[in-house]
N, C-alpha and C. Protein backbone atom coordinates (compact mmCIF):
# COMPACT_ATOMS: atom_id res chain seq x y z
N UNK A 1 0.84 -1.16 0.00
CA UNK A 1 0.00 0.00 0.00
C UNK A 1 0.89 1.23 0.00
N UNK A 2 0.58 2.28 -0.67
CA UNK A 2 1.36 3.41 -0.84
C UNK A 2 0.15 4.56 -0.64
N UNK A 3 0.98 5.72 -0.13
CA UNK A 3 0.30 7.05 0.07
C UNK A 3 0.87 7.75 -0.84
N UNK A 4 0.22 8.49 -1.06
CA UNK A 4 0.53 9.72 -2.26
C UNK A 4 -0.18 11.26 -1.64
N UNK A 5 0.73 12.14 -1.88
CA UNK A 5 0.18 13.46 -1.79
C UNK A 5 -1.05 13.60 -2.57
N UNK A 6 -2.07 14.36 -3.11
CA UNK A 6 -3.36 15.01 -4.21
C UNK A 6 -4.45 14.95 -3.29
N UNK A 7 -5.46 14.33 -4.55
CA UNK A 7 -6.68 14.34 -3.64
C UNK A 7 -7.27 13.29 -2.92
N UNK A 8 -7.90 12.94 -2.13
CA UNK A 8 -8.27 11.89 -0.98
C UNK A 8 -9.12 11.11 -2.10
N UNK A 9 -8.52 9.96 -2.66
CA UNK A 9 -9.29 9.16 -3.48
C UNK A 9 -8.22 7.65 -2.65
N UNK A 10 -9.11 6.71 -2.86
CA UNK A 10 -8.64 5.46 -2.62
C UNK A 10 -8.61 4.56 -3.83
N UNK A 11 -7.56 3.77 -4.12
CA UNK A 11 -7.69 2.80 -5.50
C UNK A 11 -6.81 1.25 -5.15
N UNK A 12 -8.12 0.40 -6.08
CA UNK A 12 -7.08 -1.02 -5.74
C UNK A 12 -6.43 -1.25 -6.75
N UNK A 13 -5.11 -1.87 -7.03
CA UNK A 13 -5.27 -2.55 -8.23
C UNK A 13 -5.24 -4.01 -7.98
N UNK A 14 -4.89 -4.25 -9.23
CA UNK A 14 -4.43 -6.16 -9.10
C UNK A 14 -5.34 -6.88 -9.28
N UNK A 15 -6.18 -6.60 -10.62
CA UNK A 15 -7.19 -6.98 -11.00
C UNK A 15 -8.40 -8.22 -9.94
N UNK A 16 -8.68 -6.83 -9.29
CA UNK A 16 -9.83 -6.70 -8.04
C UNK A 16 -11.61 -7.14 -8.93
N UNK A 17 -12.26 -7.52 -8.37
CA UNK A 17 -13.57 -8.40 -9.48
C UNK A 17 -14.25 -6.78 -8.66
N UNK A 18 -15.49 -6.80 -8.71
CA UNK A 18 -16.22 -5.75 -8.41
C UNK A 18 -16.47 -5.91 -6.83
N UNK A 19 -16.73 -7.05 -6.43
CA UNK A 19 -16.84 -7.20 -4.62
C UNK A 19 -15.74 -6.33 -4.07
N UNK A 20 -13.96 -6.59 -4.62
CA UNK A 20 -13.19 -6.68 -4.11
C UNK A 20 -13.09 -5.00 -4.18
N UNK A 21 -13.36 -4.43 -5.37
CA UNK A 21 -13.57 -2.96 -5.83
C UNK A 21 -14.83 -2.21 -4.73
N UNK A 22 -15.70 -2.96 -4.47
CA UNK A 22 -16.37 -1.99 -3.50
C UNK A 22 -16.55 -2.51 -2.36
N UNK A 23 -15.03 -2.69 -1.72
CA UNK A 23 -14.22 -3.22 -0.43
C UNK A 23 -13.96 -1.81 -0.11
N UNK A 24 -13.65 -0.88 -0.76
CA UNK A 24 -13.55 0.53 -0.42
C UNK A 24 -14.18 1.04 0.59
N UNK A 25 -15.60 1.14 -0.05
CA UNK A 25 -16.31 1.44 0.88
C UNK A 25 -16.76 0.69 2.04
N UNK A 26 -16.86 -0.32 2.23
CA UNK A 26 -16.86 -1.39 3.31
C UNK A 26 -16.19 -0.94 4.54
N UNK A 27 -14.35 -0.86 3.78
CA UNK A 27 -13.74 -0.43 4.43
C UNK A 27 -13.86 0.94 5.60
N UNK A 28 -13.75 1.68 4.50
CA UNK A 28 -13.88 3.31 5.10
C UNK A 28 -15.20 3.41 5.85
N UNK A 29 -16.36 2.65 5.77
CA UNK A 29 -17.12 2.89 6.73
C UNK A 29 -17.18 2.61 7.91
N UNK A 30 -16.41 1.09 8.06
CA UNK A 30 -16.09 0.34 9.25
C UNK A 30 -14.75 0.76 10.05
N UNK A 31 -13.85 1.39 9.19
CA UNK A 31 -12.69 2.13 10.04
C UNK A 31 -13.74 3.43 10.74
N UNK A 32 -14.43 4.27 10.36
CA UNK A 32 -15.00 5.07 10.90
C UNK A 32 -16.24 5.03 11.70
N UNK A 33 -17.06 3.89 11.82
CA UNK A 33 -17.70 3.58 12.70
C UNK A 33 -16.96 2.63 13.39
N UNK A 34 -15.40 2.47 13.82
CA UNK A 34 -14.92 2.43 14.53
C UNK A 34 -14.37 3.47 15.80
N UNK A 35 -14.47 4.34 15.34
CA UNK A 35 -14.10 5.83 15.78
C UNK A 35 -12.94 5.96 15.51
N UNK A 36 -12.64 5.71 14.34
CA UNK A 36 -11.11 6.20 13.85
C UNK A 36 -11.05 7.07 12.78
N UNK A 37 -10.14 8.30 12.99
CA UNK A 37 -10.40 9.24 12.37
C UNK A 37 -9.04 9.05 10.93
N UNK A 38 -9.29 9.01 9.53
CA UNK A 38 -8.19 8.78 9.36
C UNK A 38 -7.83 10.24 8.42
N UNK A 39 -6.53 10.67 8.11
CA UNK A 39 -6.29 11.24 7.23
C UNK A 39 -6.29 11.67 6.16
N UNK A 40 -6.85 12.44 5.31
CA UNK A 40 -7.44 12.53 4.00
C UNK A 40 -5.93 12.52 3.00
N UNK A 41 -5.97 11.52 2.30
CA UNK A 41 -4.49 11.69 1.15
C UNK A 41 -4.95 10.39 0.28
N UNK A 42 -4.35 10.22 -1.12
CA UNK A 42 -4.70 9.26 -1.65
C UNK A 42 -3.86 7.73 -1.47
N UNK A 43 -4.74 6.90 -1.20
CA UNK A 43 -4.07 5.48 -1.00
C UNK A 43 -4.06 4.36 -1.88
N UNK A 44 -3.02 3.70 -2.38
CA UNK A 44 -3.36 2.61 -3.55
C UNK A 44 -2.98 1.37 -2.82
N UNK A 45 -3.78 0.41 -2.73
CA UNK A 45 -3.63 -0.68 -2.20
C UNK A 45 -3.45 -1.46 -3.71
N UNK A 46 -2.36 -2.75 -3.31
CA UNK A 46 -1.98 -3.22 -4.37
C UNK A 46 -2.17 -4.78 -3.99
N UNK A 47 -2.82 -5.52 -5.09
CA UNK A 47 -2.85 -6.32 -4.34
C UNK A 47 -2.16 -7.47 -5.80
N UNK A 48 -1.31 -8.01 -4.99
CA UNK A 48 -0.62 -9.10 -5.59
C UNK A 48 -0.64 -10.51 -5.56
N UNK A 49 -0.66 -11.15 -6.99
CA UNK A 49 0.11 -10.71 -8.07
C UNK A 49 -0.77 -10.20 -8.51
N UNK A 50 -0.51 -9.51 -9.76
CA UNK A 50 -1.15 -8.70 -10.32
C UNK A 50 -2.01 -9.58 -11.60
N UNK A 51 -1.31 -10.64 -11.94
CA UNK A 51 -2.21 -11.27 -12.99
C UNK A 51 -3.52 -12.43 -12.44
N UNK A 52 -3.37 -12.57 -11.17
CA UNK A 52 -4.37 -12.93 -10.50
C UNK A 52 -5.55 -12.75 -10.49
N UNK A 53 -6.55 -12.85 -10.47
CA UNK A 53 -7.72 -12.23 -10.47
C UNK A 53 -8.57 -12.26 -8.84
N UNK A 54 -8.88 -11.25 -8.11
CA UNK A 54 -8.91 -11.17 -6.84
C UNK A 54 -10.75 -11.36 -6.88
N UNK A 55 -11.07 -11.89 -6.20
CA UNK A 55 -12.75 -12.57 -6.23
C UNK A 55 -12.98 -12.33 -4.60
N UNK A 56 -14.39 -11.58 -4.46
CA UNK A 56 -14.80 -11.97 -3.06
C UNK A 56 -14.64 -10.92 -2.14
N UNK A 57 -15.42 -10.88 -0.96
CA UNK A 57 -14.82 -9.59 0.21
C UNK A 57 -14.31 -10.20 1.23
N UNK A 58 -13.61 -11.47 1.03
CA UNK A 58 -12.81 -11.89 2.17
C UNK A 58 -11.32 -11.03 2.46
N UNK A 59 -10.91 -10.20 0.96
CA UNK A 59 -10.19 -9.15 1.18
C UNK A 59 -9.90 -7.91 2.15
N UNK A 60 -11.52 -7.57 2.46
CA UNK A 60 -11.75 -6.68 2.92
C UNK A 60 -10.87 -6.23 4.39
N UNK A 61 -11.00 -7.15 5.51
CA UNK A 61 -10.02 -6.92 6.82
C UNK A 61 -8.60 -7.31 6.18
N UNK A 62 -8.12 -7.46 5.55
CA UNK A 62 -6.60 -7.53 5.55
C UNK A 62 -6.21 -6.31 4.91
N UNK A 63 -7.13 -5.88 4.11
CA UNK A 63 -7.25 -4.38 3.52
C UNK A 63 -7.24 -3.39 4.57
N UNK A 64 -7.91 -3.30 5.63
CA UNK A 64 -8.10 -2.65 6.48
C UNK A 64 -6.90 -2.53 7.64
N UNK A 65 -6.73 -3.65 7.90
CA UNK A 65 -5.36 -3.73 8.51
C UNK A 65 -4.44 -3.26 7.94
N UNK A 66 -4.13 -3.22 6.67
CA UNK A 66 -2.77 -2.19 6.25
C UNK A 66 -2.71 -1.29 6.05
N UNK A 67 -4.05 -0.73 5.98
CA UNK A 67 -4.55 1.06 5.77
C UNK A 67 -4.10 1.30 7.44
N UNK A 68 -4.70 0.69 8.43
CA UNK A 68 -4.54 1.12 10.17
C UNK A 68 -3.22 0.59 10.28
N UNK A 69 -2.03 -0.29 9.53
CA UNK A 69 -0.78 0.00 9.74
C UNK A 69 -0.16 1.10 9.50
N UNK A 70 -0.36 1.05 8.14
CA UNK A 70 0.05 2.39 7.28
C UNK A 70 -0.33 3.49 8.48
N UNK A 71 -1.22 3.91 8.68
CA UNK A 71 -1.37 5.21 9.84
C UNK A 71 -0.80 5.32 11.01
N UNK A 72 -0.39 3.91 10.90
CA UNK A 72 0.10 3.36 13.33
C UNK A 72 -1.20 3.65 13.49
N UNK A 73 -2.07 3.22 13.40
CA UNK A 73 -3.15 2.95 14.43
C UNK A 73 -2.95 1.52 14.74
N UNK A 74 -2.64 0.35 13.61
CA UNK A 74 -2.00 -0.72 14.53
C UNK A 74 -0.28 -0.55 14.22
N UNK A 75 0.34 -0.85 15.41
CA UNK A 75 1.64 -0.73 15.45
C UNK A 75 2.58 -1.55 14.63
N UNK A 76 3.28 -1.18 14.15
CA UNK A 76 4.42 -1.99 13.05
C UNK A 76 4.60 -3.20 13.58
N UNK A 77 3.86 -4.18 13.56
CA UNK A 77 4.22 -5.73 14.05
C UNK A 77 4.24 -6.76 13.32
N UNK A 78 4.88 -7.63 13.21
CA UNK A 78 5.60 -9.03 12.37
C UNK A 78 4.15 -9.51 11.82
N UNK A 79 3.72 -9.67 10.91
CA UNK A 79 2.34 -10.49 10.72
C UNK A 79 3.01 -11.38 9.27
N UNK A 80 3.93 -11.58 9.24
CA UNK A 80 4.38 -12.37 8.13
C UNK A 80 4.25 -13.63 8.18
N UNK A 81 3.93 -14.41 9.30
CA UNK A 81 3.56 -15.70 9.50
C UNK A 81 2.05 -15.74 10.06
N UNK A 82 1.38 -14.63 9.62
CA UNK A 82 -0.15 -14.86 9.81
C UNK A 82 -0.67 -14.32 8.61
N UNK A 83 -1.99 -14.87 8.00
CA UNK A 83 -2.72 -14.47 7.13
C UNK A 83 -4.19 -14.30 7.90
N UNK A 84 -4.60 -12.97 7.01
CA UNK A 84 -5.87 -12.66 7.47
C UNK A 84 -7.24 -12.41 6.17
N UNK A 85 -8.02 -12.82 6.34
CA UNK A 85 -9.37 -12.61 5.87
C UNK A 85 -10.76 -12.38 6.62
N UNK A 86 -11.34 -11.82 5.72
CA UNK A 86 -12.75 -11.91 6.56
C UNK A 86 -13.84 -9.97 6.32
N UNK A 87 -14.78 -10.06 5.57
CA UNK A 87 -15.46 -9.50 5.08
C UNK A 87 -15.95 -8.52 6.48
N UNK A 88 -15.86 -6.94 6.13
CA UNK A 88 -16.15 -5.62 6.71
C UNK A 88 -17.97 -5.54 6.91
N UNK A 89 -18.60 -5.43 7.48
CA UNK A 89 -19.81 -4.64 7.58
C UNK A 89 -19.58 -3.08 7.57
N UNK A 90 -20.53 -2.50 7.54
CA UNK A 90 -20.47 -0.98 7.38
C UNK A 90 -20.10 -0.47 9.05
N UNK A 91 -20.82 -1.32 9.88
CA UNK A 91 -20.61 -0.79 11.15
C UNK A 91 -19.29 -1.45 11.97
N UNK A 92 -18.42 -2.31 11.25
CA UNK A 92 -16.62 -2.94 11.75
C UNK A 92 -16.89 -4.08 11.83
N UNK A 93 -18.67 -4.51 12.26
CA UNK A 93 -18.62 -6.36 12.32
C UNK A 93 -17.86 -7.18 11.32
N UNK A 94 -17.29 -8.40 11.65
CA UNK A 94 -16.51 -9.45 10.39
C UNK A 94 -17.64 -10.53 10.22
N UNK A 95 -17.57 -10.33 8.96
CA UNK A 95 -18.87 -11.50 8.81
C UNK A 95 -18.21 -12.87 8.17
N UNK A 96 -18.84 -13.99 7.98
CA UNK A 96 -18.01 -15.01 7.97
C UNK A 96 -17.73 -15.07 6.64
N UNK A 97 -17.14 -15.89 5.83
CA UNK A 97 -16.72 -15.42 4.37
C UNK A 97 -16.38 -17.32 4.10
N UNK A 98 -17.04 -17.66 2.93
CA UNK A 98 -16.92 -19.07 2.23
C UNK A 98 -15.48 -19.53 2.42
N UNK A 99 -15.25 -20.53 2.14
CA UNK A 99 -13.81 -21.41 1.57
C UNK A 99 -12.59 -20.95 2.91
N UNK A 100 -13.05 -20.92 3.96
CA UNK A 100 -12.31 -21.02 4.96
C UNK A 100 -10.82 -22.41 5.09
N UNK A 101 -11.80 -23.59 4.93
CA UNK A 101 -10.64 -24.71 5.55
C UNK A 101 -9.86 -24.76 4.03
N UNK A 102 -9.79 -24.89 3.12
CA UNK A 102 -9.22 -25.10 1.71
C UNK A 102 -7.74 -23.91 2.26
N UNK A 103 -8.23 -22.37 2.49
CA UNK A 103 -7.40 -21.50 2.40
C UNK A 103 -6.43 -21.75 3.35
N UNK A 104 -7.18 -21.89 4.87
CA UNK A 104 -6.50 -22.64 6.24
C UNK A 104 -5.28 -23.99 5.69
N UNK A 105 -6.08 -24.90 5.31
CA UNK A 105 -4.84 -25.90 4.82
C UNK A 105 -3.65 -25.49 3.80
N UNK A 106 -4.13 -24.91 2.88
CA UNK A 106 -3.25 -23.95 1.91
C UNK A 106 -1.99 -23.39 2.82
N UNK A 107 -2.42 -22.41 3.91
CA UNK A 107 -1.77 -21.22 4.79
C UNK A 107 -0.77 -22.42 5.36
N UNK A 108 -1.47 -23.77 6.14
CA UNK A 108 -0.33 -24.31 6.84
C UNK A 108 0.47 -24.76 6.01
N UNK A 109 0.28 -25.18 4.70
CA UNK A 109 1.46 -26.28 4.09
C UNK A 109 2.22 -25.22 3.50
N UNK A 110 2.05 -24.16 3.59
CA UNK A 110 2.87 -22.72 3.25
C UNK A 110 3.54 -22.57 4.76
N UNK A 111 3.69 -23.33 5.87
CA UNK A 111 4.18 -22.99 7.11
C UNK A 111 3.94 -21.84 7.56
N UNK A 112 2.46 -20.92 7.50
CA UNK A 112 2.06 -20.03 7.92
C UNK A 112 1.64 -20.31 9.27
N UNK A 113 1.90 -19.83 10.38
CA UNK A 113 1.56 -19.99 11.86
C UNK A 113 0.26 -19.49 12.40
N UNK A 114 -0.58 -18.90 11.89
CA UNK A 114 -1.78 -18.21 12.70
C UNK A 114 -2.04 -17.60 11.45
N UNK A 115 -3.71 -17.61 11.71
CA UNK A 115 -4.63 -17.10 10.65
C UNK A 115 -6.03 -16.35 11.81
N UNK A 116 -6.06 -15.17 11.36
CA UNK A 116 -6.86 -14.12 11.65
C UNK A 116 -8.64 -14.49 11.30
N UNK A 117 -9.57 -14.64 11.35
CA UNK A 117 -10.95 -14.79 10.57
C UNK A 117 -12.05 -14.44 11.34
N UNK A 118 -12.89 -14.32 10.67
CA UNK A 118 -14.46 -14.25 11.39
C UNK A 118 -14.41 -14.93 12.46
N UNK A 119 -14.87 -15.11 13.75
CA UNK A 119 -15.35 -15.62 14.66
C UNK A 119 -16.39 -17.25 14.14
N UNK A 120 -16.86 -16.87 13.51
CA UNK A 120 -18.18 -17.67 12.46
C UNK A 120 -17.53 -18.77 12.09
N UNK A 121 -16.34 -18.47 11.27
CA UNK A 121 -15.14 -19.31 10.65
C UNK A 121 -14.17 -20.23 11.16
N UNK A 122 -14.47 -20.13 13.00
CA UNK A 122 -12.94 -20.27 13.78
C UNK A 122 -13.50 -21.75 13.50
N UNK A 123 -14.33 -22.66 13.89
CA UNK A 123 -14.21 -24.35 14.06
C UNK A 123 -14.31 -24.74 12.69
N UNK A 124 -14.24 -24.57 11.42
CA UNK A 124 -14.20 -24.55 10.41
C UNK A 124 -12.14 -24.81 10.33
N UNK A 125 -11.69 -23.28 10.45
CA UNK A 125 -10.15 -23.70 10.26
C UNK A 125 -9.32 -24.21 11.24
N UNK A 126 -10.24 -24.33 12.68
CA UNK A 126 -9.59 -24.98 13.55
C UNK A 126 -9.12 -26.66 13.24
N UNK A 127 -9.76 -26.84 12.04
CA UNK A 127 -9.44 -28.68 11.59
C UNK A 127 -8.22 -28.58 10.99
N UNK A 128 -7.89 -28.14 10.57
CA UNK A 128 -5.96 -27.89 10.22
C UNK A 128 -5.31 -27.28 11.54
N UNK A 129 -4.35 -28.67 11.44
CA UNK A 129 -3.43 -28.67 12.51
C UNK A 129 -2.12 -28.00 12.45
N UNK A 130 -1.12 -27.32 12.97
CA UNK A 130 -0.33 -26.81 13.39
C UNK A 130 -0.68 -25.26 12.68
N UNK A 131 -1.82 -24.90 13.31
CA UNK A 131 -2.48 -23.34 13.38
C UNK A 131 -3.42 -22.87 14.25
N UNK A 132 -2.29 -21.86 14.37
CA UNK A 132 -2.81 -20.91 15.54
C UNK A 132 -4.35 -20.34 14.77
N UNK A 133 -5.95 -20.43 15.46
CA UNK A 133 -6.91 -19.90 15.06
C UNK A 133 -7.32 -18.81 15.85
N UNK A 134 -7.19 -17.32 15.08
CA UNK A 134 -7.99 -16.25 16.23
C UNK A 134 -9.11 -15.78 15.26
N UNK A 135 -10.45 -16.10 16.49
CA UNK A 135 -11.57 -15.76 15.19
C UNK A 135 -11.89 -14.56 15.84
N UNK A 136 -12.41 -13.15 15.55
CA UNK A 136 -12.39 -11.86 15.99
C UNK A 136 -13.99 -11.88 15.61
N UNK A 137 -14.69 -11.27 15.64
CA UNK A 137 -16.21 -10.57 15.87
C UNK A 137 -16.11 -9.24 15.01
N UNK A 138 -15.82 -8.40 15.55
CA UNK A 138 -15.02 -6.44 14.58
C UNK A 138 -13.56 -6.31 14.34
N UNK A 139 -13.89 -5.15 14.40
CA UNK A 139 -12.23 -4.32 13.44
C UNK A 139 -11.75 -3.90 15.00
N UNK A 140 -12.69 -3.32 15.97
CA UNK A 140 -11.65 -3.29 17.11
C UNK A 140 -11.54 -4.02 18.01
N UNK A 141 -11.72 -5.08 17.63
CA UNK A 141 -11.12 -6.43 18.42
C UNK A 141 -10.13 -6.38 17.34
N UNK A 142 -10.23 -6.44 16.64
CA UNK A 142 -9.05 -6.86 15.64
C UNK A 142 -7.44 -5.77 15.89
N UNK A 143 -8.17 -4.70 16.07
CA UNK A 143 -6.79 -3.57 16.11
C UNK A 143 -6.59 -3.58 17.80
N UNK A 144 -7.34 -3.76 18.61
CA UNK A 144 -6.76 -4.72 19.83
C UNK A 144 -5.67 -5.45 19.94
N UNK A 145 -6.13 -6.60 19.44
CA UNK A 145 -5.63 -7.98 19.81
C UNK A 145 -3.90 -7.39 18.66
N UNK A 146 -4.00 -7.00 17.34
CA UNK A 146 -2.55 -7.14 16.93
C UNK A 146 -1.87 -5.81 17.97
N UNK A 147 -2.48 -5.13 18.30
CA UNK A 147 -1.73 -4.20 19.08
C UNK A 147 -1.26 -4.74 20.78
N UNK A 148 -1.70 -5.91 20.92
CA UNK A 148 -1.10 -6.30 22.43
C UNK A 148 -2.27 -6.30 23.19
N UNK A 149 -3.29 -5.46 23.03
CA UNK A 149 -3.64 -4.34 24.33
C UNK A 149 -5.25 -5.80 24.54
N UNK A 150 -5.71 -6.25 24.03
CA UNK A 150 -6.70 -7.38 24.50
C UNK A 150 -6.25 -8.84 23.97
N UNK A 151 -6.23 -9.45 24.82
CA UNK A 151 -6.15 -10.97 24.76
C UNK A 151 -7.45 -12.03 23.89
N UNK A 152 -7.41 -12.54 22.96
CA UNK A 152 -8.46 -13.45 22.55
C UNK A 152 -8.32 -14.86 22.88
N UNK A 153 -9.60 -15.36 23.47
CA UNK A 153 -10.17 -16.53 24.34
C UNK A 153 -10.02 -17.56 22.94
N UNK A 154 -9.65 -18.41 23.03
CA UNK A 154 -9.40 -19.66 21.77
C UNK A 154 -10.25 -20.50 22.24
C-alpha cells in the first residue's frame, strides 16, 4: 500500500472483481464507525500478483489492517507468519466469508503460523493442525488484539 500526496481518493489494483472494488467502501465505513479518524491523502492498495484475479470480500479486513498499519493505528508488528481474511460490515462487524478450511490448509502447508478470521469461521479452520486460530467478531477487536492491548479466548 502506498500514500501519495493530491486528492483523498482510494484505488485497488491487481485486477480486483467488483466485490473486491467496493471493499472501499466497506472499508472506510467500518474504520470510521470504529471511531477512527483517518487522514485525508490518496491510497493505492496493491494487491498481488497482479495477474491474479482477486474474487470476493474476504479481502476486505486484511485491507483494512494495512490502511490502520500504514497510519500506526495498529503498530508496526511481524504479521508475516499470519494471514488474514474476513469481510467488513459498514458498522466494523466481520462476517463469515466461504472457503475457509481449503485456504486454512493452503496457509499451513505454506508454514504459515496463525490465521486471523471471522469468529463464524474459527471451528471450520480450527481442523488444520499446526495453526494458531484467532476468530475476531469487529475491526476493534481486531486492532486490539494485533496491538497487544486485549487478549483473545481460543
Amino acid at each position: 500500500m502506498i500514500y501519495h500526496g493530491g486528492l483523498p481518493t482510494w484505488e485497488i489494483v491487481g485486477l480486483p472483481d467488483a466485490s473486491v472494488r467496493e471493499s472501499k467502501e466497506r472499508i472506510k465505513a467500518a474504520i470510521k464507525n470504529t471511531n477512527i479518524r483517518l487522514e485525508s491523502r490518496r491510497i493505492v492498495i496493491n494487491l498481488s500478483p497482479a495477474d491474479t484475479k482477486k474474487e470476493g470480500s474476504m479481502y476486505d479486513l486484511p485491507m483494512a489492517v494495512a490502511i490502520l498499519m500504514a497510519n500506526q493505528v495498529i503498530k508496526q508488528i511481524n504479521l508475516e507468519d499470519t494471514i488474514i481474511i474476513g469481510e467488513l460490515s459498514l458498522n466494523g462487524k466481520i462476517n463469515k466469508v466461504n472457503g475457509v478450511f481449503p485456504i486454512a490448509l493452503e496457509a499451513s502447508k505454506m508454514g504459515i503460523k496463525q490465521i486471523i478470521l471471522p469468529k463464524e469461521n474459527e471451528k471450520e479452520a480450527s481442523i488444520v493442525q499446526d495453526l494458531e486460530v484467532i476468530g475476531v467478531d469487529n475491526l476493534k477487536e481486531v486492532i486490539d488484539y494485533l496491538n497487544r492491548t486485549h487478549k483473545i479466548k481460543m
